[in-house]
Protein backbone atom coordinates (compact mmCIF):
# COMPACT_ATOMS: atom_id res chain seq x y z
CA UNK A 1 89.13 48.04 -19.36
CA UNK A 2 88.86 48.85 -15.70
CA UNK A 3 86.18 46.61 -14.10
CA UNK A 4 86.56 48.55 -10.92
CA UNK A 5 87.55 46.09 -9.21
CA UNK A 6 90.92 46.13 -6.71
CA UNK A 7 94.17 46.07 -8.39
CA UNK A 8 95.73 42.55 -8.05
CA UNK A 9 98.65 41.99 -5.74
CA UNK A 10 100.42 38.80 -5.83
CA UNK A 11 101.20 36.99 -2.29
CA UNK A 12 104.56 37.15 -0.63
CA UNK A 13 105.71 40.32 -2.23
CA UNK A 14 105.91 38.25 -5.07
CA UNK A 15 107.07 40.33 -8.52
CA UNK A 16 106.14 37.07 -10.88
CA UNK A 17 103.60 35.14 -11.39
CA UNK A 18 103.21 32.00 -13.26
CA UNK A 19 99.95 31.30 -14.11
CA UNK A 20 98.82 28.01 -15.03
CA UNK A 21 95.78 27.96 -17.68
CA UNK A 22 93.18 25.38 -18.28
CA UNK A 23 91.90 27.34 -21.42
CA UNK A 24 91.01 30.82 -22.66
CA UNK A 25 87.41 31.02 -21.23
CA UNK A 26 88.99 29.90 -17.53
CA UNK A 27 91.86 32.10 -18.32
CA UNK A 28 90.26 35.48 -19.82
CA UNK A 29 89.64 37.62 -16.93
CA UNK A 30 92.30 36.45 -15.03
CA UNK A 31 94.58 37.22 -17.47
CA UNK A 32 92.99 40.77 -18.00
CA UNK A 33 92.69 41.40 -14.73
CA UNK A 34 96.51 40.63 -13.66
CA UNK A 35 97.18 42.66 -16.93
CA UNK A 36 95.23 45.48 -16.12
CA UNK A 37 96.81 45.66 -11.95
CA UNK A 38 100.46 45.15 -14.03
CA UNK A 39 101.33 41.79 -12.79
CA UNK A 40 104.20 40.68 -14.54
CA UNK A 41 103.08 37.32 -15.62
CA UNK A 42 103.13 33.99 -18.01
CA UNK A 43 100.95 31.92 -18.94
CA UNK A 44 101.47 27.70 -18.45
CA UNK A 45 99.58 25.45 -20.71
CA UNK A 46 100.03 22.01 -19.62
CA UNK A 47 96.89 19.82 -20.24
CA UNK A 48 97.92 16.15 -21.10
CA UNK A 49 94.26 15.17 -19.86
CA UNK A 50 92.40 17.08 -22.70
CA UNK A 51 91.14 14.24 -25.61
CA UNK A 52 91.50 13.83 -28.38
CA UNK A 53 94.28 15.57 -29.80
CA UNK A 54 92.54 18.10 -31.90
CA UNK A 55 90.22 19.81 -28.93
CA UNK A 56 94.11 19.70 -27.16
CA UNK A 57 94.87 21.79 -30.37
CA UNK A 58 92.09 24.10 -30.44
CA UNK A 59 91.95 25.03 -26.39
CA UNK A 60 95.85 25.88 -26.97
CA UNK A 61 95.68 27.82 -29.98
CA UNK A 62 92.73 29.61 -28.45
CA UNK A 63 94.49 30.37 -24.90
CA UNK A 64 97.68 31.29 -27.26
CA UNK A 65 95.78 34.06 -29.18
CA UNK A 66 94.88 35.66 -26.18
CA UNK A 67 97.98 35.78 -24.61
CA UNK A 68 99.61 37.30 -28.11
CA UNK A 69 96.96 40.01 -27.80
CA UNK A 70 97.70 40.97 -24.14
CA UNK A 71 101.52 40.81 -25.07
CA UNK A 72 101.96 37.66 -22.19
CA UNK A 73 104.93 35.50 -23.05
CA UNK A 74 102.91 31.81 -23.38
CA UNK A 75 105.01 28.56 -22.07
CA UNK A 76 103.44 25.25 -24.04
CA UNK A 77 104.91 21.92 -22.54
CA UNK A 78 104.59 18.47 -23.54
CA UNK A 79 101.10 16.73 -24.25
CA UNK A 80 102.68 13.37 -22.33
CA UNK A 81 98.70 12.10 -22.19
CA UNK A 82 100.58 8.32 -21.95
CA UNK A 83 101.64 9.77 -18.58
CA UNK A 84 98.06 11.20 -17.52
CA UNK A 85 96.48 8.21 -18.44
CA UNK A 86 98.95 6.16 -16.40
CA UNK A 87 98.23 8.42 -13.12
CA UNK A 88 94.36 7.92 -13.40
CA UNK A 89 94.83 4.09 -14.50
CA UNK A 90 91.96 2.82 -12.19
CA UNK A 91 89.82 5.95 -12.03
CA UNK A 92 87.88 6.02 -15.28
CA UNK A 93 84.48 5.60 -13.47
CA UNK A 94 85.15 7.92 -10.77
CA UNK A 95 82.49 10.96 -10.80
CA UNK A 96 83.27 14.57 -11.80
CA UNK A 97 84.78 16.46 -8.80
CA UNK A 98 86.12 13.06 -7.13
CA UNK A 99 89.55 10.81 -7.25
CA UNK A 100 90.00 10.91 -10.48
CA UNK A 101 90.25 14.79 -10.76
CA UNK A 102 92.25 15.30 -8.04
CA UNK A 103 94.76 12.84 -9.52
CA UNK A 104 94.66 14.89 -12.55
CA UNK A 105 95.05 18.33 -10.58
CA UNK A 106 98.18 17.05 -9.06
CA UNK A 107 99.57 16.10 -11.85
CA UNK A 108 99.30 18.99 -13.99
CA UNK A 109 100.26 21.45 -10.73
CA UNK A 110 103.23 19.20 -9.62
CA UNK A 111 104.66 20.01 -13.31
CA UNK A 112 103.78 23.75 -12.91
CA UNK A 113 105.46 24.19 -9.42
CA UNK A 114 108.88 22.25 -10.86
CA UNK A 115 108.68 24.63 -13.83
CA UNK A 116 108.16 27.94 -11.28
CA UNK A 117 111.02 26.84 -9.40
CA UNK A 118 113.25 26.03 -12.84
CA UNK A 119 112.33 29.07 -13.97
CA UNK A 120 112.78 31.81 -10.73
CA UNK A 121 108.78 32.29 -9.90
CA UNK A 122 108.25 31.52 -6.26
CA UNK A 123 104.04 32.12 -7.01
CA UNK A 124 102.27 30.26 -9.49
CA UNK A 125 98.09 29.83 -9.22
CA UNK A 126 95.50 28.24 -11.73
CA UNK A 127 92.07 29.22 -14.16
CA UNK A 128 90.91 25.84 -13.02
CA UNK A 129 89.04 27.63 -10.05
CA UNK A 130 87.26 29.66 -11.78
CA UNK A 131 84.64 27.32 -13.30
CA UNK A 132 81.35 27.14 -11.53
CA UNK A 133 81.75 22.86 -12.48
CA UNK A 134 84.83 23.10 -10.21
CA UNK A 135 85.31 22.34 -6.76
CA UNK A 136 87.35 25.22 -5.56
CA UNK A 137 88.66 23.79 -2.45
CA UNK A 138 89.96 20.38 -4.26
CA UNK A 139 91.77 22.35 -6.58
CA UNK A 140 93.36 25.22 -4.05
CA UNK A 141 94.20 22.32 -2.13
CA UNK A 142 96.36 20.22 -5.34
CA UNK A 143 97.89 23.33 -5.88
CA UNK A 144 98.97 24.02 -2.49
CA UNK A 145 100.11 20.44 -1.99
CA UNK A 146 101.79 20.76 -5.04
CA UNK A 147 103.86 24.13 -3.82
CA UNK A 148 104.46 22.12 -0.83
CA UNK A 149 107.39 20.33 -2.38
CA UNK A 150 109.44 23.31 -2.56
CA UNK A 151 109.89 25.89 0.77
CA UNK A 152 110.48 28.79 -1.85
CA UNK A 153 107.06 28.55 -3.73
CA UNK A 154 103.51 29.45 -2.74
CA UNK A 155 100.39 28.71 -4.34
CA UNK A 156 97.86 31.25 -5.13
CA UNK A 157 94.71 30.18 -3.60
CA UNK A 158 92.79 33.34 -4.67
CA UNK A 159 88.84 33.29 -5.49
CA UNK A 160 88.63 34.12 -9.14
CA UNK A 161 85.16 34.29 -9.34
CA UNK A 162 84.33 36.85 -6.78
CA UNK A 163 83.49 40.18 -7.60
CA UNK A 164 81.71 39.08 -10.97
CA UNK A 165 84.93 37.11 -12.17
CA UNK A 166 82.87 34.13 -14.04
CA UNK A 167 80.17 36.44 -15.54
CA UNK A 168 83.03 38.82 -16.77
CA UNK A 169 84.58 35.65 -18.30
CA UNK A 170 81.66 34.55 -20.33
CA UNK A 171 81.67 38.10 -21.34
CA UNK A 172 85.04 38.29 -22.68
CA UNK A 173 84.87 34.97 -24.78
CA UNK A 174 81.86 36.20 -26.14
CA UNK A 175 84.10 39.97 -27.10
CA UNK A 176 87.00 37.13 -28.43
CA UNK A 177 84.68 34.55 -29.63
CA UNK A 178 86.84 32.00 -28.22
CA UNK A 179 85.94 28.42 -28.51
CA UNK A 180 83.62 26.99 -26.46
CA UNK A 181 84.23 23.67 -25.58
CA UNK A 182 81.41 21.31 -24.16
CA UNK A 183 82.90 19.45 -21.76
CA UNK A 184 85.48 19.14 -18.91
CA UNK A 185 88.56 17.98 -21.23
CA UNK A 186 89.42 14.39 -20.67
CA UNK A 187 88.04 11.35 -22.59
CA UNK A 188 86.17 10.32 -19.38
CA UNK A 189 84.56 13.47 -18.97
CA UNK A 190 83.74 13.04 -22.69
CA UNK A 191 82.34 9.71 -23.33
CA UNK A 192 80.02 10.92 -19.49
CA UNK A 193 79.10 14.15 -21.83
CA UNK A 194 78.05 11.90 -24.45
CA UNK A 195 75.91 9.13 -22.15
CA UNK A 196 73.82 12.41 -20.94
CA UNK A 197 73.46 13.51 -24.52
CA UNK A 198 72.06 10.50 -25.63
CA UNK A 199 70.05 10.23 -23.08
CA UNK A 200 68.36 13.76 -23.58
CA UNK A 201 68.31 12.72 -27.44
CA UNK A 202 71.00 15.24 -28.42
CA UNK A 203 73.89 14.30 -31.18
CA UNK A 204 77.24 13.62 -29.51
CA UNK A 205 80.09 16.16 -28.78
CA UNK A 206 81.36 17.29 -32.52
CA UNK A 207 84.62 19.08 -32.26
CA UNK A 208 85.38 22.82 -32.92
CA UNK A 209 81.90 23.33 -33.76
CA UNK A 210 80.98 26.08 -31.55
CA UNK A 211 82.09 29.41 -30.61
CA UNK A 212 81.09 31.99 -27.91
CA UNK A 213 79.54 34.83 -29.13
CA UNK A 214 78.42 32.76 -33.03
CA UNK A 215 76.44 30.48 -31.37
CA UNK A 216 73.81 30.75 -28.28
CA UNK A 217 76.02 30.64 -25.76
């Protein structure tokens, strides 16, 4: 579909892109925008924070049906969560936004720059930005730290929401009816959903439940 918007155009000349996806409702118009400006691109699902297992399962399989629609070659690595946990040891109270998510950020973009420069991209860039919960300048600046380590690659610090980016998003999960998950992804972020559920009087979190476009979304 053209959205009218500018064709895409990767930095540095570049002529791949890897592209580092949190989930399919972060991912969606990113994805169908670089598709639709012919970006030759693949996606990079590494999540180790996301808890419990089975919303780790239903985010991938979700992100994975997306990318088999679009015809974009989808790279899954290792769910090492004994690994994430051990970077954030000392964190678990930190806020949304603070230490404890830019420890997480680095981790997950450190392992997506050493696969870019294992596998011959010198650009790879995130969904992560793209959520309005984000904090666009903590994550543009893990990933450029990350692409620090090697002189050959470059982060792609590009706004994904402007130009209607996070409406057209919602829109598109609502076309796929993609899951819709109901909180950041980590067990902190989780049990903090929870606390503020109770508190309101709702139930708690129950997994693969809801679904963009079958329920109010």
């Amino acid at each position: 579909m053209d959205t009218g918007r500018p064709a895409l155009t990767p930095p540095d000349g570049a002529s791949r892109v890897l592209l580092h996806s949190c989930c399919a409702p972060c991912a969606a118009d990113i994805m169908s925008e670089m598709t639709r400006s012919g970006v030759d691109y693949t996606i990079l699902f590494y999540n180790p924070n996301i808890h419990p297992k089975q919303e780790y399962e239903l985010r991938k399989a979700e992100n994975k049906r997306y990318a088999e629609k679009l015809g974009v070659p989808f790279v899954d690595l290792d769910y090492d969560a004994d690994n994430w946990f051990a970077r954030v040891k000392g964190l678990e109270y930190e806020p949304e936004r603070g230490a404890r998510c830019t420890a997480c950020f680095d981790m997950r973009f450190e392992r997506s720059a050493l696969y870019a420069i294992e596998h011959g991209y010198t650009v790879f860039t995130s969904s992560l930005g793209i959520s309005r919960w984000k904090d666009m300048e903590q994550i543009n600046a893990c990933g450029v730290r990350a692409a620090a380590r090697y002189p050959a690659l470059t982060y792609w610090t590009f706004n994904w929401r402007k130009n209607g980016g996070s409406a057209r998003t919602v829109e598109i999960s609502k076309q796929e009816r993609f899951y819709q998950q109901e909180y950041c992804g980590c067990v902190y972020s989780l049990r903090d959903t929870n606390l503020h559920r109770r508190a309101q009087g709702r139930e708690k979190i129950k997994f693969g439940m809801k679904f963009y476009g079958k329920n109010d979304a």
